[in-house]
PDB file of N, CA and C in Angstrom:
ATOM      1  N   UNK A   1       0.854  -1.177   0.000  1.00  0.00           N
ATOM      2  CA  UNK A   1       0.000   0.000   0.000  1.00  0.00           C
ATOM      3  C   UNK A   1       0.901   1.242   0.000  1.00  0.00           C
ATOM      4  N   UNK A   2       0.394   2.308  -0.604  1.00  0.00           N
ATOM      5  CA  UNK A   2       1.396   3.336  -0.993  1.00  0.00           C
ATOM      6  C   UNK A   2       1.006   4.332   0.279  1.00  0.00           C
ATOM      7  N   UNK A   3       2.260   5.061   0.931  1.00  0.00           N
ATOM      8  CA  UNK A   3       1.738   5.950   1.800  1.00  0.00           C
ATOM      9  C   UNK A   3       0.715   6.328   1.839  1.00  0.00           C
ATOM     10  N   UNK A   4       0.519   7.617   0.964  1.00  0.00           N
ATOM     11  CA  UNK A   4      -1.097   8.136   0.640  1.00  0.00           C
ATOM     12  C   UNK A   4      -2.078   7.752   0.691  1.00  0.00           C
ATOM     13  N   UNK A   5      -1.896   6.451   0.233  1.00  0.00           N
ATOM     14  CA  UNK A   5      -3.298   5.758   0.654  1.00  0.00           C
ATOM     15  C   UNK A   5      -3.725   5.195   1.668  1.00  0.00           C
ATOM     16  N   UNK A   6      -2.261   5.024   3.006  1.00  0.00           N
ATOM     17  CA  UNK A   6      -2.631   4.555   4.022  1.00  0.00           C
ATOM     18  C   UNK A   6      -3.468   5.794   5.045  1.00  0.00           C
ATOM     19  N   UNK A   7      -2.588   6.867   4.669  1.00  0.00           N
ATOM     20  CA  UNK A   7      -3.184   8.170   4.872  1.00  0.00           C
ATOM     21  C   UNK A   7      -5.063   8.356   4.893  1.00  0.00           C
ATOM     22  N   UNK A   8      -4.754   7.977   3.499  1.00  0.00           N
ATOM     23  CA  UNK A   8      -6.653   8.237   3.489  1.00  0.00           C
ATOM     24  C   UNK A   8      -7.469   7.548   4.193  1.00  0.00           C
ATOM     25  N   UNK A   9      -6.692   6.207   4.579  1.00  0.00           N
ATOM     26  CA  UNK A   9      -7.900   5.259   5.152  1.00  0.00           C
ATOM     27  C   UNK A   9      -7.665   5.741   6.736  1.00  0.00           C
ATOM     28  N   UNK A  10      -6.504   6.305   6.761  1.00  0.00           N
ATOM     29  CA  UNK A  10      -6.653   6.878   8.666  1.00  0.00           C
ATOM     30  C   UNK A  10      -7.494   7.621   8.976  1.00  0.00           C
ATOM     31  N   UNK A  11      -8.110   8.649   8.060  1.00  0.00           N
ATOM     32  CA  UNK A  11      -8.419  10.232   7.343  1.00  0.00           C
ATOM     33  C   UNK A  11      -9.930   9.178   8.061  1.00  0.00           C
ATOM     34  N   UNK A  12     -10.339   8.211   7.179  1.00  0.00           N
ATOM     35  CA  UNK A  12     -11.443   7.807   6.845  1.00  0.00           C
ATOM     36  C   UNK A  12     -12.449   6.758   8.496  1.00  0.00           C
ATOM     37  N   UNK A  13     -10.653   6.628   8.696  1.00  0.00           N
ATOM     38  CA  UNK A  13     -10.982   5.922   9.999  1.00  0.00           C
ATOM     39  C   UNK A  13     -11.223   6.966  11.588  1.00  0.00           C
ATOM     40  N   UNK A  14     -10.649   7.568  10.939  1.00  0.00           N
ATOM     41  CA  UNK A  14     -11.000   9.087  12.316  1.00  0.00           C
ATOM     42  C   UNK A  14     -11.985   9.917  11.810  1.00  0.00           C
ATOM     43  N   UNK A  15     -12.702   9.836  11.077  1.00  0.00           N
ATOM     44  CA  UNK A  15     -14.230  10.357  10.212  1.00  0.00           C
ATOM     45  C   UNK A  15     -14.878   9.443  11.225  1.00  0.00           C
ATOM     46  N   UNK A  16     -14.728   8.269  11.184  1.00  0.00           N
ATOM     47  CA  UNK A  16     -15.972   7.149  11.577  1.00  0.00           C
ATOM     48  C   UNK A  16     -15.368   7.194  12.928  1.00  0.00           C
ATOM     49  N   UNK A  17     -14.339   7.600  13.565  1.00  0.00           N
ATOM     50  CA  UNK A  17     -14.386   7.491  15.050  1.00  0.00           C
ATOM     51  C   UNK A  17     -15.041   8.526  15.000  1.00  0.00           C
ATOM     52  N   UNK A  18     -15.116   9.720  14.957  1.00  0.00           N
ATOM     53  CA  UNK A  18     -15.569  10.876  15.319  1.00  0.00           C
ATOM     54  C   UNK A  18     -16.991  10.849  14.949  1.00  0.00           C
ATOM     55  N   UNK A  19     -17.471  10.215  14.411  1.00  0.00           N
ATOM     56  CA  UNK A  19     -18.845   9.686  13.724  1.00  0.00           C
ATOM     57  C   UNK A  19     -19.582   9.172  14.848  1.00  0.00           C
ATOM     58  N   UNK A  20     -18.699   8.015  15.553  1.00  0.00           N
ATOM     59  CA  UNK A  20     -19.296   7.162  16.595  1.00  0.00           C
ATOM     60  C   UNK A  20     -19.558   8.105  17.941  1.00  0.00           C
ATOM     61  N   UNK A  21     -18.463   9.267  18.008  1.00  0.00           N
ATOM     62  CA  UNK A  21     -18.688   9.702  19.498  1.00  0.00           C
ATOM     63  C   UNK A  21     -19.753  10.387  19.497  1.00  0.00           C
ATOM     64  N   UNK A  22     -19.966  11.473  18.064  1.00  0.00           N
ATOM     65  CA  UNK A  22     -20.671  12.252  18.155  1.00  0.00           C
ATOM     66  C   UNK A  22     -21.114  12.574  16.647  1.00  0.00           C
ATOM     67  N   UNK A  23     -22.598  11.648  16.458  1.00  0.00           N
ATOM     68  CA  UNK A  23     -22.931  12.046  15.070  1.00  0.00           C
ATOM     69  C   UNK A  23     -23.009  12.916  14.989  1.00  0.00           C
ATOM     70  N   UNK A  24     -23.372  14.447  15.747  1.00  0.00           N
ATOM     71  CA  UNK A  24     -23.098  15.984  14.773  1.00  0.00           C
ATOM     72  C   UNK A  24     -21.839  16.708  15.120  1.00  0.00           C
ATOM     73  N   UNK A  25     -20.780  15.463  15.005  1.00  0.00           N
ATOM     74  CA  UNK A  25     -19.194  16.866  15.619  1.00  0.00           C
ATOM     75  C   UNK A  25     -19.153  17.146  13.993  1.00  0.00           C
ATOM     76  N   UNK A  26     -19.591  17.088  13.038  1.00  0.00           N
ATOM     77  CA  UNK A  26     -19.036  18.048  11.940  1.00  0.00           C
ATOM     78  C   UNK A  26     -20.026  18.738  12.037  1.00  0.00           C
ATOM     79  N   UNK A  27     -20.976  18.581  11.887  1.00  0.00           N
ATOM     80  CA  UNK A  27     -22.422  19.747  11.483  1.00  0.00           C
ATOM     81  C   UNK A  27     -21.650  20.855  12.935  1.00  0.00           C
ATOM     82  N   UNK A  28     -21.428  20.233  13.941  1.00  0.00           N
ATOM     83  CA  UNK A  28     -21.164  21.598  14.921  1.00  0.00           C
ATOM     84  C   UNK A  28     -20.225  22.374  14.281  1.00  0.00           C
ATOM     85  N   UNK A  29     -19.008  21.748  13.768  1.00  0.00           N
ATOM     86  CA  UNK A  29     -17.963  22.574  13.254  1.00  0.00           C
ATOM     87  C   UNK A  29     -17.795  23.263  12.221  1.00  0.00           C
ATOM     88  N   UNK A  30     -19.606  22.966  11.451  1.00  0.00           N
ATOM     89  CA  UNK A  30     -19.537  23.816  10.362  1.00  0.00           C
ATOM     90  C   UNK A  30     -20.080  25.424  10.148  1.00  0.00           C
ATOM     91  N   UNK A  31     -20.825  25.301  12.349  1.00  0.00           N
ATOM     92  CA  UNK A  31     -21.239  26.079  12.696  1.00  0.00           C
ATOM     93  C   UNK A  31     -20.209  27.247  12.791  1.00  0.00           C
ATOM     94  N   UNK A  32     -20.606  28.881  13.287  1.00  0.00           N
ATOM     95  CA  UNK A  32     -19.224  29.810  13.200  1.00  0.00           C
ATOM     96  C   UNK A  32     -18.872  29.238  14.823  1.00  0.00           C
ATOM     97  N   UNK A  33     -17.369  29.989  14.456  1.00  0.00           N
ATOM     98  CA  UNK A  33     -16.456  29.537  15.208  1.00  0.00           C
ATOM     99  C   UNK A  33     -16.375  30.962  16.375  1.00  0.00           C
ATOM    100  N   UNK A  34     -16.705  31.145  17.266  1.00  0.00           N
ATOM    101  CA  UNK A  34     -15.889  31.696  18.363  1.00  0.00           C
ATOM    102  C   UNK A  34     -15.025  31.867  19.260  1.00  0.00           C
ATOM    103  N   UNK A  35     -13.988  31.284  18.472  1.00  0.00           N
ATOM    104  CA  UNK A  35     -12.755  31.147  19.457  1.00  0.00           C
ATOM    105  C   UNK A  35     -12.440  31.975  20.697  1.00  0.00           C
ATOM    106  N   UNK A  36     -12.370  31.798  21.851  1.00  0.00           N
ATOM    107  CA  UNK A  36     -11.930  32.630  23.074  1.00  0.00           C
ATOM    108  C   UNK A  36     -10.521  32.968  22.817  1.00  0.00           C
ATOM    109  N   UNK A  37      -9.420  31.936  22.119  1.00  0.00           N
ATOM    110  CA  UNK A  37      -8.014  32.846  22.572  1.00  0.00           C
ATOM    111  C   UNK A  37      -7.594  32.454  21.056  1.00  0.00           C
ATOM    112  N   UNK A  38      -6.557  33.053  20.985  1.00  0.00           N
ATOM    113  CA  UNK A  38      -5.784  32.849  19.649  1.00  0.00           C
ATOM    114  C   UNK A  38      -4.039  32.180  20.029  1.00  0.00           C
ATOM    115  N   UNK A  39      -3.789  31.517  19.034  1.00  0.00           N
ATOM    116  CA  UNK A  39      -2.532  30.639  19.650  1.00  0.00           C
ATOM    117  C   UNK A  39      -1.671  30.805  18.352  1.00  0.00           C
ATOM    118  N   UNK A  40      -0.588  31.701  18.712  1.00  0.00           N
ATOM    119  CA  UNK A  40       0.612  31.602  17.585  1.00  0.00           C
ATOM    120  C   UNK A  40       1.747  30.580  17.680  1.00  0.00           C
ATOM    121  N   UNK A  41       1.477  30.028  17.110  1.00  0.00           N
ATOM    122  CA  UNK A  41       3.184  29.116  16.969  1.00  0.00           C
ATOM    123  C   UNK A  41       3.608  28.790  15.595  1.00  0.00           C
ATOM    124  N   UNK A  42       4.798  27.989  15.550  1.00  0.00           N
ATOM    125  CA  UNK A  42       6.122  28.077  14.453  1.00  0.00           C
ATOM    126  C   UNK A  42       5.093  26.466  13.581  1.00  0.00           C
ATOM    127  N   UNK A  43       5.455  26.524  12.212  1.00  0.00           N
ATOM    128  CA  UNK A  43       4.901  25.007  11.645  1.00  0.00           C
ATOM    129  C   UNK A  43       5.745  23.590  11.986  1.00  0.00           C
ATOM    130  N   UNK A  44       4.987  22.956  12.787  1.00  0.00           N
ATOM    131  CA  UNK A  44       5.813  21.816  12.992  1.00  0.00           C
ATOM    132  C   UNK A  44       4.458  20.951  13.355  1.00  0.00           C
ATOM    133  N   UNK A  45       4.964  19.609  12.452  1.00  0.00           N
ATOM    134  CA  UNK A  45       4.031  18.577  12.108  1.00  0.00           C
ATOM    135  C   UNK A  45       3.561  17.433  13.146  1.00  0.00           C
ATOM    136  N   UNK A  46       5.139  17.775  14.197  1.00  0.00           N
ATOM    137  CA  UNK A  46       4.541  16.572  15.084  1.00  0.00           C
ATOM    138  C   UNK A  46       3.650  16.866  16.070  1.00  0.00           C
ATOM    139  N   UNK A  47       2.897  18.065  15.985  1.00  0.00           N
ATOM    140  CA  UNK A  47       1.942  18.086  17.588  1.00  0.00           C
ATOM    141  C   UNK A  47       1.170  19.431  17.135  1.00  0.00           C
ATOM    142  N   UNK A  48      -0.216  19.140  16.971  1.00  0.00           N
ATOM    143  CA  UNK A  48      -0.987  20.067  16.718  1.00  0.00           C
ATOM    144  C   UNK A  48      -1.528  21.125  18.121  1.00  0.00           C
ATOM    145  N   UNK A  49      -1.688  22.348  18.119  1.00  0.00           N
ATOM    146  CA  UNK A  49      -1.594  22.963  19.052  1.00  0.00           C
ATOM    147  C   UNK A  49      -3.280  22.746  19.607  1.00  0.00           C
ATOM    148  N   UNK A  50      -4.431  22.296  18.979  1.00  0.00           N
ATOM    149  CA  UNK A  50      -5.145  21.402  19.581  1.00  0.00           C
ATOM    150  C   UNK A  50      -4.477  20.404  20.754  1.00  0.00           C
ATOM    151  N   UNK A  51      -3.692  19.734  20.190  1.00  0.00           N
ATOM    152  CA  UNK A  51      -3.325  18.364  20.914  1.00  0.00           C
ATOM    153  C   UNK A  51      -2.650  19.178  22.186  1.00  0.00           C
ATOM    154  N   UNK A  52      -1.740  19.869  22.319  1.00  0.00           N
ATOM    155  CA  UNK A  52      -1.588  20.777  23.122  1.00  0.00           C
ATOM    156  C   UNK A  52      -1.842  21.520  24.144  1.00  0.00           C
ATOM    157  N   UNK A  53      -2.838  21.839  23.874  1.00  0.00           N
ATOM    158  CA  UNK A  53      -3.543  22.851  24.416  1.00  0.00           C
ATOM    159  C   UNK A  53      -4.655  21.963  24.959  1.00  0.00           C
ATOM    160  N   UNK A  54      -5.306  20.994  24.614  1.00  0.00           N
ATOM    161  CA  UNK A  54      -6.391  20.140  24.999  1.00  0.00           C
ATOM    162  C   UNK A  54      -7.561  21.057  24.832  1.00  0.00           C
ATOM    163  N   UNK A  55      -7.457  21.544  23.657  1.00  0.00           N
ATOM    164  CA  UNK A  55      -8.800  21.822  23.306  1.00  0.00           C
ATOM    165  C   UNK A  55      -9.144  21.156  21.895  1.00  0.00           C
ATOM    166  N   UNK A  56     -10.760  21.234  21.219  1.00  0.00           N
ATOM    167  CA  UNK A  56     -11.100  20.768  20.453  1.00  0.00           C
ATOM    168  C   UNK A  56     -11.278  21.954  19.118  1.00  0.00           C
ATOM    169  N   UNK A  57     -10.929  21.071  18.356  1.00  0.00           N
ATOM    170  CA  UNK A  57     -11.184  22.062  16.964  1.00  0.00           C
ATOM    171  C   UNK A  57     -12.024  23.182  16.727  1.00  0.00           C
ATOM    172  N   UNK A  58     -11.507  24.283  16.516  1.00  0.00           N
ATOM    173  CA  UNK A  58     -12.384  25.018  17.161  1.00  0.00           C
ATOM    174  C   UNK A  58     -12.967  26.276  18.179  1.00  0.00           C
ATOM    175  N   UNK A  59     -11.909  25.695  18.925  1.00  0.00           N
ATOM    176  CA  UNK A  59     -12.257  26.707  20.483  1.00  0.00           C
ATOM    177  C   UNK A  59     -10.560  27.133  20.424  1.00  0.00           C
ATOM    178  N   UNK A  60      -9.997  27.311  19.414  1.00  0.00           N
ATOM    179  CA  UNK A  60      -8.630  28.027  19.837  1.00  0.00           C
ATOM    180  C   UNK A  60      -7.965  28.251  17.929  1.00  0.00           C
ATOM    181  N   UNK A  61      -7.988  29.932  17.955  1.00  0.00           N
ATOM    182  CA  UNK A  61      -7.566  30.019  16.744  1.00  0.00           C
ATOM    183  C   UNK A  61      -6.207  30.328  16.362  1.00  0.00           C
ATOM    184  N   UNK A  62      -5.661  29.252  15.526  1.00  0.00           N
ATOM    185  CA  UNK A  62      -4.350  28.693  15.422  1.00  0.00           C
ATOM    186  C   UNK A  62      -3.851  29.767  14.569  1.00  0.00           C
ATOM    187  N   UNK A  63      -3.106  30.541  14.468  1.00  0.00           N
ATOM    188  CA  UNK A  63      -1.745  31.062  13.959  1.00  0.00           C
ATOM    189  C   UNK A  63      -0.468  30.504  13.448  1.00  0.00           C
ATOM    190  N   UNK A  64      -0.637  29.920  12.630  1.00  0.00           N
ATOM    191  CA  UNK A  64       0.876  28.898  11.963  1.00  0.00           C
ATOM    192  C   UNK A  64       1.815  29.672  11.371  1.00  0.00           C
ATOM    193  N   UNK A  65       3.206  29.898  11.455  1.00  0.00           N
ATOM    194  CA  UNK A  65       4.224  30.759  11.528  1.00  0.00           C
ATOM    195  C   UNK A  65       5.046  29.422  10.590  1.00  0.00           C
ATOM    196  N   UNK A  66       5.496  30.228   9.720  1.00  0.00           N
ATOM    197  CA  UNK A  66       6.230  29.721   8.521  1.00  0.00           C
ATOM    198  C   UNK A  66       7.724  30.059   9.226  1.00  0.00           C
ATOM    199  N   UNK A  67       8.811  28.654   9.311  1.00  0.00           N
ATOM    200  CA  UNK A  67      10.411  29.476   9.790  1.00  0.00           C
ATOM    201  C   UNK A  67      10.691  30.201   8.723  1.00  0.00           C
ATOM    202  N   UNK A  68      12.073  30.665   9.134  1.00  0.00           N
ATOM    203  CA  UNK A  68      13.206  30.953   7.894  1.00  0.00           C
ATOM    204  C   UNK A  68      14.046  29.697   7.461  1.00  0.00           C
ATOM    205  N   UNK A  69      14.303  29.605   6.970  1.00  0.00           N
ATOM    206  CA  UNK A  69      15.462  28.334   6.895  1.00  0.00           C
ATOM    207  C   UNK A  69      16.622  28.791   6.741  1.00  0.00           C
TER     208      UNK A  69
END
């Protein structure tokens, strides 16, 4: 199986977890967003500032900062 495609089926498999906890967590998230705080940080792939912060998609608006190289 080629990366990408293992990709999609994770994509597809955290759709249907998120499906199971809560059939309307997308319809909520398609609702507007009021974020209480705003969170700047640098782009780095291993740890989303969700994961971080322990909040949910959503309730914290992310600022992604491109380095210099």
């Amino acid at each position: 199986m080629k990366k990408y495609e293992q990709l999609l089926l994770q994509n597809k498999a955290w759709v249907e977890q998120k499906l199971d906890e809560d059939k309307n967590f997308f319809n909520k998230l398609a609702n507007t967003q009021k974020p209480e705080f705003l969170w700047i940080g640098c782009a780095d792939s291993r740890v989303s500032a969700n994961e971080i912060t322990g909040t949910a998609p959503g309730e914290v608006l992310c600022i992604v900062t491109l380095p210099t190289w």
